[in-house]
PDB file of N, CA and C in Angstrom:
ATOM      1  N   UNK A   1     -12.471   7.286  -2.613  1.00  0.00           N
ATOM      2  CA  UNK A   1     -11.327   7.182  -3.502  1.00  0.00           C
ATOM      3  C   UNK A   1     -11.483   5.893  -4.320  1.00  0.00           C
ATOM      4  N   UNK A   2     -11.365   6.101  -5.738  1.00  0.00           N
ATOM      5  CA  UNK A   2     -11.386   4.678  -6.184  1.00  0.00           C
ATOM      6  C   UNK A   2     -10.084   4.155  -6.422  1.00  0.00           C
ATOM      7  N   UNK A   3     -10.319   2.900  -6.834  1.00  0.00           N
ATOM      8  CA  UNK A   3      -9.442   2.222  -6.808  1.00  0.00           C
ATOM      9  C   UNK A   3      -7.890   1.980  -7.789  1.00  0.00           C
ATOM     10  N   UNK A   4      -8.657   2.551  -9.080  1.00  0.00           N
ATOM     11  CA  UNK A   4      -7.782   3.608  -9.827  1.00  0.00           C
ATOM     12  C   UNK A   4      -6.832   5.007  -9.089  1.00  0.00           C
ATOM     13  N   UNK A   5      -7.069   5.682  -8.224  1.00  0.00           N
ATOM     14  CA  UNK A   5      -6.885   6.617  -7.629  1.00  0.00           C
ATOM     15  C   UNK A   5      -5.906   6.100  -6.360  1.00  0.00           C
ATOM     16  N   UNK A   6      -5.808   5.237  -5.825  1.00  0.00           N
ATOM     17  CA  UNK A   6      -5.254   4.609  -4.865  1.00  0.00           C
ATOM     18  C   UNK A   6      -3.773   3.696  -5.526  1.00  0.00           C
ATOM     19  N   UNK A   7      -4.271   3.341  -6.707  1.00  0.00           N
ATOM     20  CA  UNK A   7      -2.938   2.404  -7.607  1.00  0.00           C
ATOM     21  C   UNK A   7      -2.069   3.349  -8.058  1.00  0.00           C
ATOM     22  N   UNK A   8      -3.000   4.561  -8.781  1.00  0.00           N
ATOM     23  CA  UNK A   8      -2.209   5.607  -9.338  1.00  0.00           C
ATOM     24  C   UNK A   8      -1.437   6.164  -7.880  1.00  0.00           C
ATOM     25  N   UNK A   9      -1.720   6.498  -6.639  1.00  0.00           N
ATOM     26  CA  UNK A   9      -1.039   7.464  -5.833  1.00  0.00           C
ATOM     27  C   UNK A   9      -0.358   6.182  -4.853  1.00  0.00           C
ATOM     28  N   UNK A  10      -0.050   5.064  -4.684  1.00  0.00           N
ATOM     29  CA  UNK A  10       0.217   3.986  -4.389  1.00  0.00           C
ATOM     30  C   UNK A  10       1.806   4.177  -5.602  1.00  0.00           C
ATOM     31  N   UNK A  11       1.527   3.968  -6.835  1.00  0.00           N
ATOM     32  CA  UNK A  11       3.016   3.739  -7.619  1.00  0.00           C
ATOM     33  C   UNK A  11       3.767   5.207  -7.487  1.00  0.00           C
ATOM     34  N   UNK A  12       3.108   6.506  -7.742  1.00  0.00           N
ATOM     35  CA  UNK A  12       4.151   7.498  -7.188  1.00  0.00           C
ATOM     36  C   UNK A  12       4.500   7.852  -6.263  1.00  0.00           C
ATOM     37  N   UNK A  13       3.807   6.929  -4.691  1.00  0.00           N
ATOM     38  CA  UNK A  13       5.024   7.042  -3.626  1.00  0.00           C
ATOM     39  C   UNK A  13       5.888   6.170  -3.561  1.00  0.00           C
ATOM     40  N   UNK A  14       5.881   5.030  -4.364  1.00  0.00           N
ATOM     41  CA  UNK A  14       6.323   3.866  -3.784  1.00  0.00           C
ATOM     42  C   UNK A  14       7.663   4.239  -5.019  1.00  0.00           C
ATOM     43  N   UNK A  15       7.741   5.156  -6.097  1.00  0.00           N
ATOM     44  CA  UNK A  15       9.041   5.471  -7.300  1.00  0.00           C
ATOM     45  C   UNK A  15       9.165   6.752  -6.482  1.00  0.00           C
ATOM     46  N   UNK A  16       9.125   7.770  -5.894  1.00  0.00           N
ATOM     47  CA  UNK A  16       9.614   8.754  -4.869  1.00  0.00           C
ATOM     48  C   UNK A  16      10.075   7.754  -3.537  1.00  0.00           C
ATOM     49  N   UNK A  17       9.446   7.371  -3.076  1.00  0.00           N
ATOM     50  CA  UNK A  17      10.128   7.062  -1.512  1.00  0.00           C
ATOM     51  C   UNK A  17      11.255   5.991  -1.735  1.00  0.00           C
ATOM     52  N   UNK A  18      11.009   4.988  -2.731  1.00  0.00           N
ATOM     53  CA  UNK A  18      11.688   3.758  -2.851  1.00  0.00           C
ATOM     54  C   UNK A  18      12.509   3.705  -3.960  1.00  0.00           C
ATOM     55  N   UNK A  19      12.810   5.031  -4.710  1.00  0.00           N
ATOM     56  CA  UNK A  19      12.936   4.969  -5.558  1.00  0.00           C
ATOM     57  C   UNK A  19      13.233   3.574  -7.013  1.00  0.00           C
ATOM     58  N   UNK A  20      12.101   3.043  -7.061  1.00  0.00           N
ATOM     59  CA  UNK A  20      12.085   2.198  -8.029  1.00  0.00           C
ATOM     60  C   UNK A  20      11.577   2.610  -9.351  1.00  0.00           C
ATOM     61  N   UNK A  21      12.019   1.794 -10.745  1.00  0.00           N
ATOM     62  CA  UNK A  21      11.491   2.092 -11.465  1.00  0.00           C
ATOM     63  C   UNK A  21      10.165   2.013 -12.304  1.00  0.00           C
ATOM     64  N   UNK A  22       9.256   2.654 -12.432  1.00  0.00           N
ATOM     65  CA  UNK A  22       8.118   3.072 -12.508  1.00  0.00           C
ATOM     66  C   UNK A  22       7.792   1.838 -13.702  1.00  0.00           C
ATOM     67  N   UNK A  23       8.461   1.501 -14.251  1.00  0.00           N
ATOM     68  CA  UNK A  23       7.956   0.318 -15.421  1.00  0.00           C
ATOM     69  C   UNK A  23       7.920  -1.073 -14.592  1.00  0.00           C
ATOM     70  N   UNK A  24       8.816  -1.042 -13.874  1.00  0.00           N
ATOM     71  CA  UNK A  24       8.984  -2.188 -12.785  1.00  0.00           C
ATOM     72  C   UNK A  24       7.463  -2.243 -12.173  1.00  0.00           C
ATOM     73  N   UNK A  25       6.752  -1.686 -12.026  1.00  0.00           N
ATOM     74  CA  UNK A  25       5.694  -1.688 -10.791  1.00  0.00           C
ATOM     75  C   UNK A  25       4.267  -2.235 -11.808  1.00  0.00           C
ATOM     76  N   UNK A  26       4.233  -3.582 -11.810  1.00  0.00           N
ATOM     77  CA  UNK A  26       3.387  -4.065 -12.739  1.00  0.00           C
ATOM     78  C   UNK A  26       2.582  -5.003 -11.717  1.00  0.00           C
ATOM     79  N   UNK A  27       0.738  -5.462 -12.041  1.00  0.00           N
ATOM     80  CA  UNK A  27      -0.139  -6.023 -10.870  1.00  0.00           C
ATOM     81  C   UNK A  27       0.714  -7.439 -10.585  1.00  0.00           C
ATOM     82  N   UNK A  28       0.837  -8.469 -11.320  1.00  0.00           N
ATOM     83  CA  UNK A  28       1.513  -9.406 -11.078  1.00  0.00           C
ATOM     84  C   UNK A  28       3.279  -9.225 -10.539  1.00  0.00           C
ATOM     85  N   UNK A  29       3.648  -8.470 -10.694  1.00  0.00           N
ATOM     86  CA  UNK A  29       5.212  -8.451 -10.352  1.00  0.00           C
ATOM     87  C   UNK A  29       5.076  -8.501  -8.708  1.00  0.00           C
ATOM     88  N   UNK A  30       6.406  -9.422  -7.928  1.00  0.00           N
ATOM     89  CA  UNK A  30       6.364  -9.882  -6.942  1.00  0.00           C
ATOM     90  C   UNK A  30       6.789  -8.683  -5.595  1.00  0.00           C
ATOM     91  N   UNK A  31       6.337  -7.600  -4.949  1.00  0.00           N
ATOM     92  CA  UNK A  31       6.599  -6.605  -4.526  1.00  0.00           C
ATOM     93  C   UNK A  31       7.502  -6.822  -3.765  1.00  0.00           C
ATOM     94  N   UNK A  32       7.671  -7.650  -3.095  1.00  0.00           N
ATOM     95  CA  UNK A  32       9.098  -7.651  -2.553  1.00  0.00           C
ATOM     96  C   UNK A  32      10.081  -8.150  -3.133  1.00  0.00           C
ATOM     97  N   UNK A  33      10.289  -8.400  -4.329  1.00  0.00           N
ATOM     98  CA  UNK A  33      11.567  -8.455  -5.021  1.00  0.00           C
ATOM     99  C   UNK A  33      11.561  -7.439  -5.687  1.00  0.00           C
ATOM    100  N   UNK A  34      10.961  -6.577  -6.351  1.00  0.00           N
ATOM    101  CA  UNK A  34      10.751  -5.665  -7.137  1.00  0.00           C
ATOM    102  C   UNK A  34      11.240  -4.274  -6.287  1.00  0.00           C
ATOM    103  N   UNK A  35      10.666  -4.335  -5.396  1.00  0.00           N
ATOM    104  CA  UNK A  35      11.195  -3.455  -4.515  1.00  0.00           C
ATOM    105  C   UNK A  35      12.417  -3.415  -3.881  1.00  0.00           C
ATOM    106  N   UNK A  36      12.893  -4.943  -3.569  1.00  0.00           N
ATOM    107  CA  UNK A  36      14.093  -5.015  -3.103  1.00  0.00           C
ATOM    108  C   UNK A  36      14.088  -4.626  -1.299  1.00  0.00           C
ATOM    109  N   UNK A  37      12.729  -5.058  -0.730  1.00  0.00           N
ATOM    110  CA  UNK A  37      12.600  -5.202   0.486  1.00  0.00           C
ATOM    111  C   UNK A  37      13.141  -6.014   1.401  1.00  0.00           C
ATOM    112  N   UNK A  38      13.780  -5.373   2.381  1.00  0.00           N
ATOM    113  CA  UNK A  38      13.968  -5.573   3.562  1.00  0.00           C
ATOM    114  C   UNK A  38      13.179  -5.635   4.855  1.00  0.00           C
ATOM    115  N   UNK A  39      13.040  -5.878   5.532  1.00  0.00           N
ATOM    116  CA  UNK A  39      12.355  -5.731   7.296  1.00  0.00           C
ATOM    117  C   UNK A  39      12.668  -4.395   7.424  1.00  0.00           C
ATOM    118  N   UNK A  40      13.349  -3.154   7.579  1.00  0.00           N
ATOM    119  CA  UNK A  40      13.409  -2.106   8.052  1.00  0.00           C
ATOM    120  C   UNK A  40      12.309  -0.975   6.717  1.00  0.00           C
ATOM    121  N   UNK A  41      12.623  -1.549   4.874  1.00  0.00           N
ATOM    122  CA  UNK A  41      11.940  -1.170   3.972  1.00  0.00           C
ATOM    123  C   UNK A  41      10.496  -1.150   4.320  1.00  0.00           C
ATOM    124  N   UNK A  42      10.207  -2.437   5.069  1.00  0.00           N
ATOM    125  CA  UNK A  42       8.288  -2.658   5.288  1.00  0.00           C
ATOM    126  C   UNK A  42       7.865  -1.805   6.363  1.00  0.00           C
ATOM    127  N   UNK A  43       9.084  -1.566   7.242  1.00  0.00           N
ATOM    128  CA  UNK A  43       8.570  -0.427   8.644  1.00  0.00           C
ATOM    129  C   UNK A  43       8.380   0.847   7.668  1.00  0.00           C
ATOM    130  N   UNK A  44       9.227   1.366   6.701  1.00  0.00           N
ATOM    131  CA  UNK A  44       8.989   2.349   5.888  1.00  0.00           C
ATOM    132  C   UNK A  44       7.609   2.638   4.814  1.00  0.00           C
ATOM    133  N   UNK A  45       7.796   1.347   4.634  1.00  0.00           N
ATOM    134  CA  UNK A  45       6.091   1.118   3.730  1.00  0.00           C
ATOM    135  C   UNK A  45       5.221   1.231   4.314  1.00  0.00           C
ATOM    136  N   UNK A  46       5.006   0.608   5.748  1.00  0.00           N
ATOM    137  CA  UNK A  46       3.865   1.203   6.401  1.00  0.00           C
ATOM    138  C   UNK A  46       3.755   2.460   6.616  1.00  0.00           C
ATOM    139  N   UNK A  47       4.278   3.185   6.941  1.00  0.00           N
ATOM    140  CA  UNK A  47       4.361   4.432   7.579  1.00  0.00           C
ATOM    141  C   UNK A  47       4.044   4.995   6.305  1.00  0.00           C
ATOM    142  N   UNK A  48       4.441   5.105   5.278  1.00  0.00           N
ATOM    143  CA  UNK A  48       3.899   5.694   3.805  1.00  0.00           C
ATOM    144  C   UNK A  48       2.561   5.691   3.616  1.00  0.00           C
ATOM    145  N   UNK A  49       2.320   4.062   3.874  1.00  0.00           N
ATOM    146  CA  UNK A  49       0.633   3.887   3.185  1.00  0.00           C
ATOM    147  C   UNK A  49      -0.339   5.054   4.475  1.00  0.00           C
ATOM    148  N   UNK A  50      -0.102   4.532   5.701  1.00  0.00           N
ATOM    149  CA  UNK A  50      -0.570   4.808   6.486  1.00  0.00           C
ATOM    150  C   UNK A  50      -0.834   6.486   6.966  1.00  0.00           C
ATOM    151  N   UNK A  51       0.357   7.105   6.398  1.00  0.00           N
ATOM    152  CA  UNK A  51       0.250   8.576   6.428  1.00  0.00           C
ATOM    153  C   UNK A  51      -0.669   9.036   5.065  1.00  0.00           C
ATOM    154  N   UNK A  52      -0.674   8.310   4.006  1.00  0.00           N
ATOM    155  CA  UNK A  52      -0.956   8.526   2.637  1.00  0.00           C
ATOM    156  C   UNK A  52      -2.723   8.168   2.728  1.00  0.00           C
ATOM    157  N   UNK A  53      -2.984   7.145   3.441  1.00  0.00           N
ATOM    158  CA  UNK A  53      -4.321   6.603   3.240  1.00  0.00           C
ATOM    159  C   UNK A  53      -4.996   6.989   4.647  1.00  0.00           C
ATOM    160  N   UNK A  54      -4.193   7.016   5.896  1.00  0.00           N
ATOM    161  CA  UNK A  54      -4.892   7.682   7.373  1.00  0.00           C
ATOM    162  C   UNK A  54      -6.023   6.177   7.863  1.00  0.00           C
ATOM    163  N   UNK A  55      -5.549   4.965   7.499  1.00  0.00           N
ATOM    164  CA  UNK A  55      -6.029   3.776   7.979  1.00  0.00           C
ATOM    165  C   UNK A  55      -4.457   3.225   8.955  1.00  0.00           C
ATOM    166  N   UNK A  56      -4.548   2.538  10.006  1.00  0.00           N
ATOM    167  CA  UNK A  56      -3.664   1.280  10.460  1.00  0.00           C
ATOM    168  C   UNK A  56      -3.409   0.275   9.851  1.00  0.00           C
ATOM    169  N   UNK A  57      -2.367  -0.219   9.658  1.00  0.00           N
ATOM    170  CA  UNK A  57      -1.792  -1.115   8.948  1.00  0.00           C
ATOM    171  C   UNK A  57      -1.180  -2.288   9.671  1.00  0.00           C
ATOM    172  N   UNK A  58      -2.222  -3.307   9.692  1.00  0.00           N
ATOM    173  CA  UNK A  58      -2.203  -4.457  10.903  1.00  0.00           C
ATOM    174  C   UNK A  58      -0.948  -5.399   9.935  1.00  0.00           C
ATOM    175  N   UNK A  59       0.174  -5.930  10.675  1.00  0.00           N
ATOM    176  CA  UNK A  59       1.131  -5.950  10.511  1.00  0.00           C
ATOM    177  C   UNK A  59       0.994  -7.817  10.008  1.00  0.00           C
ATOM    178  N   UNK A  60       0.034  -8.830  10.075  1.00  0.00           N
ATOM    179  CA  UNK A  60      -0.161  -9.790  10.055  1.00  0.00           C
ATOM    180  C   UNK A  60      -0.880  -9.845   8.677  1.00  0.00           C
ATOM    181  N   UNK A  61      -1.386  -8.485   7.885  1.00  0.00           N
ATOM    182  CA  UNK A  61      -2.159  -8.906   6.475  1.00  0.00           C
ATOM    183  C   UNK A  61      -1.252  -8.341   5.655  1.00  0.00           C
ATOM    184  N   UNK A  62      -0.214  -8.107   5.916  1.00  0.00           N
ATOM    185  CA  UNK A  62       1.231  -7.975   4.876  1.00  0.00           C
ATOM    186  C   UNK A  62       1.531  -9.610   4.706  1.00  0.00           C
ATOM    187  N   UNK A  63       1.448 -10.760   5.452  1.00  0.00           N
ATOM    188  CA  UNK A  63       1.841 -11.938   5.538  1.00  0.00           C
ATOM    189  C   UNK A  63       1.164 -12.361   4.132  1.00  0.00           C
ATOM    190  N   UNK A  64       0.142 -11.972   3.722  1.00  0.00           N
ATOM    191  CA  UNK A  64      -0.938 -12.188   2.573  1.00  0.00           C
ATOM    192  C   UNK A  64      -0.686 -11.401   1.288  1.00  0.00           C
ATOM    193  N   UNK A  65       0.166 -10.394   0.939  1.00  0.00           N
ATOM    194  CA  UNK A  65       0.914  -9.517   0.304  1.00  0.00           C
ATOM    195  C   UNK A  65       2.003  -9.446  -0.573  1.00  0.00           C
ATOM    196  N   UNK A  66       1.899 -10.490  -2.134  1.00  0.00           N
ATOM    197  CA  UNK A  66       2.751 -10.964  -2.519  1.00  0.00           C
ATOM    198  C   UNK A  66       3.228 -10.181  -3.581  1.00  0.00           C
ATOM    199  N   UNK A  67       1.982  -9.620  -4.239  1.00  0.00           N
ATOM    200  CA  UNK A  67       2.461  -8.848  -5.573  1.00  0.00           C
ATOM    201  C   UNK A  67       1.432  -7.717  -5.345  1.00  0.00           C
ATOM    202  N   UNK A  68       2.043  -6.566  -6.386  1.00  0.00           N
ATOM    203  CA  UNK A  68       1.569  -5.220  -6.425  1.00  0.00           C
ATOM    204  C   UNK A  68       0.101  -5.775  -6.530  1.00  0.00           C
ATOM    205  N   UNK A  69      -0.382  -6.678  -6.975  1.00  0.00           N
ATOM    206  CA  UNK A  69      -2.295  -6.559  -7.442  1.00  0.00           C
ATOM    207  C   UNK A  69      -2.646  -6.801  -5.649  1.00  0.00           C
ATOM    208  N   UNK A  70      -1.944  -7.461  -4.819  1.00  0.00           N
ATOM    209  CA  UNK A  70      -2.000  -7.710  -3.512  1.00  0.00           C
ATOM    210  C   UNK A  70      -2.270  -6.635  -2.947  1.00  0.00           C
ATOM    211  N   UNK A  71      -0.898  -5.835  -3.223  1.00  0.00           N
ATOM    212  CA  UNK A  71      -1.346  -4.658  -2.492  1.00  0.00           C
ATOM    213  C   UNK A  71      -1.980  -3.428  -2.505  1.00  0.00           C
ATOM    214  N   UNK A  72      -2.432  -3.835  -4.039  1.00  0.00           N
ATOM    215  CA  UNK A  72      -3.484  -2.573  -4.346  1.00  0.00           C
ATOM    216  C   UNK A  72      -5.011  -3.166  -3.881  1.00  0.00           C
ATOM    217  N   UNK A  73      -5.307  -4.622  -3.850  1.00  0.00           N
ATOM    218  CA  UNK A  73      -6.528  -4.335  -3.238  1.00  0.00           C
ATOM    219  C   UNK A  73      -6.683  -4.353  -1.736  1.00  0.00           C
ATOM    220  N   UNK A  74      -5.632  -4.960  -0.789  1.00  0.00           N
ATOM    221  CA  UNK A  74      -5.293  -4.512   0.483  1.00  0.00           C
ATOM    222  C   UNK A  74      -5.657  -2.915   1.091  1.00  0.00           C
ATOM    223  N   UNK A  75      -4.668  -2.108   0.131  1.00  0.00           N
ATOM    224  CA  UNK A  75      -5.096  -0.701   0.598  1.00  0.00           C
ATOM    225  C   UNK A  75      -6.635  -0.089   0.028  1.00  0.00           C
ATOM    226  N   UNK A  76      -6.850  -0.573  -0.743  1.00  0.00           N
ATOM    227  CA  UNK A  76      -8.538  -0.284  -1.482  1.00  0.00           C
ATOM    228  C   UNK A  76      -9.634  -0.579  -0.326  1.00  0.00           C
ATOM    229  N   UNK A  77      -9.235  -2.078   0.132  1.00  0.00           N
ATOM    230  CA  UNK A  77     -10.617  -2.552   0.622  1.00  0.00           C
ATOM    231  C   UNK A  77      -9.967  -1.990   2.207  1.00  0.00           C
ATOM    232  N   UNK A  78      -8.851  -1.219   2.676  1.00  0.00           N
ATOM    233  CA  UNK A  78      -8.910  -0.701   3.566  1.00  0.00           C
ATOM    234  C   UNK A  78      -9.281   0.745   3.872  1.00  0.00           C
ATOM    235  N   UNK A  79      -8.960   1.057   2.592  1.00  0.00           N
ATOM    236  CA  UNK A  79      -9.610   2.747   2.648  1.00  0.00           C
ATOM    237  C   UNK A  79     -10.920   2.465   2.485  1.00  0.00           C
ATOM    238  N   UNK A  80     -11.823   1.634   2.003  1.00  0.00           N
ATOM    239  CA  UNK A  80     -13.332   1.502   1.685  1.00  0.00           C
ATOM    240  C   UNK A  80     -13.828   1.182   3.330  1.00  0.00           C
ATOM    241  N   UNK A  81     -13.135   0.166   3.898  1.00  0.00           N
ATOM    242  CA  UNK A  81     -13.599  -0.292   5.122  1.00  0.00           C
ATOM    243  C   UNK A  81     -13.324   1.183   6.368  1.00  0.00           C
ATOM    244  N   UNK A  82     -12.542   1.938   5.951  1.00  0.00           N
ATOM    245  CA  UNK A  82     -12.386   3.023   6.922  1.00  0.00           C
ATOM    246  C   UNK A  82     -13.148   3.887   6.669  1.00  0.00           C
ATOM    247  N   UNK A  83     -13.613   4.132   5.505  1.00  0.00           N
ATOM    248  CA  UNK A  83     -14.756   4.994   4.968  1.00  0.00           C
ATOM    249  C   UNK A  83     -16.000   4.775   5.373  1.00  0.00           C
ATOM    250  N   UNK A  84     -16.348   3.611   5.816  1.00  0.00           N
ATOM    251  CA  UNK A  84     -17.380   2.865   6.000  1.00  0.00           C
ATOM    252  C   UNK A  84     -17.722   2.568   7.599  1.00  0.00           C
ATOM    253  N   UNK A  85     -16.760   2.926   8.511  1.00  0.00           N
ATOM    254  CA  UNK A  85     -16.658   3.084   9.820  1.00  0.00           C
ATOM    255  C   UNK A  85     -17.233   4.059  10.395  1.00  0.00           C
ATOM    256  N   UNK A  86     -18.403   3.908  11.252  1.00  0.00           N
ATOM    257  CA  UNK A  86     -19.455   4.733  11.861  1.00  0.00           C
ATOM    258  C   UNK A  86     -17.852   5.899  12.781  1.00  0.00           C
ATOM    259  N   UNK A  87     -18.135   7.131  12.569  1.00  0.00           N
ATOM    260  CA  UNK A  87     -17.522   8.136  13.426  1.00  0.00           C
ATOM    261  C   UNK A  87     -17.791   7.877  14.982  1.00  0.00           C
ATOM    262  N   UNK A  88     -16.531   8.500  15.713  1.00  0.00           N
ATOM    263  CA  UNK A  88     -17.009   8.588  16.911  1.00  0.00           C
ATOM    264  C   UNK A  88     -17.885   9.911  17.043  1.00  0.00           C
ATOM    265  N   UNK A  89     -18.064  10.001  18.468  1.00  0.00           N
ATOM    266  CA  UNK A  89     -18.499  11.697  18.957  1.00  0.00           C
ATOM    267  C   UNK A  89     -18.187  12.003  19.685  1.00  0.00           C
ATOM    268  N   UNK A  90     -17.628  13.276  19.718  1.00  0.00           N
ATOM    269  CA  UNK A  90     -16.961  13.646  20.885  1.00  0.00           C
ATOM    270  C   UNK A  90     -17.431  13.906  22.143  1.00  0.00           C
TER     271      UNK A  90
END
């Protein structure tokens, strides 16, 4: 998935689930004001990305997560790094 592909499907869950407005969601704009996040909003955000992208979402690299450009390369270099993870075998 590139990284285009992840920003694009990244802003139409985040204007469906959160309903925010779609002009609002710019790389520099500050995602948790923009969003209007709460502590119960980020339990919701994970669970979005995480059903949406099928990676874990270690709860300590949100601490690093200030603006949308944050969190588009967060989920990028996590879908790349999960892609990149030798399979198990059953």
């Amino acid at each position: 998935m590139s990284k285009e592909e992840i920003i694009e499907k990244i802003n139409e869950f985040l204007v469906d689930e959160f309903e925010v407005d779609g002009d609002l969601i710019k790389p520099e704009a500050n995602l948790r004001e923009t969003l209007d996040l709460d502590s119960l909003d980020y339990v919701d955000l994970v669970v979005v990305v995480e059903s949406n992208f099928g990676f874990k979402v270690v709860a300590e690299d949100f601490m690093d997560i200030h603006t949308f450009e944050d969190f588009y390369n967060y989920t990028f270099n996590a879908v790349q790094n999960k892609d990149k993870a030798p399979t198990e075998e059953a």
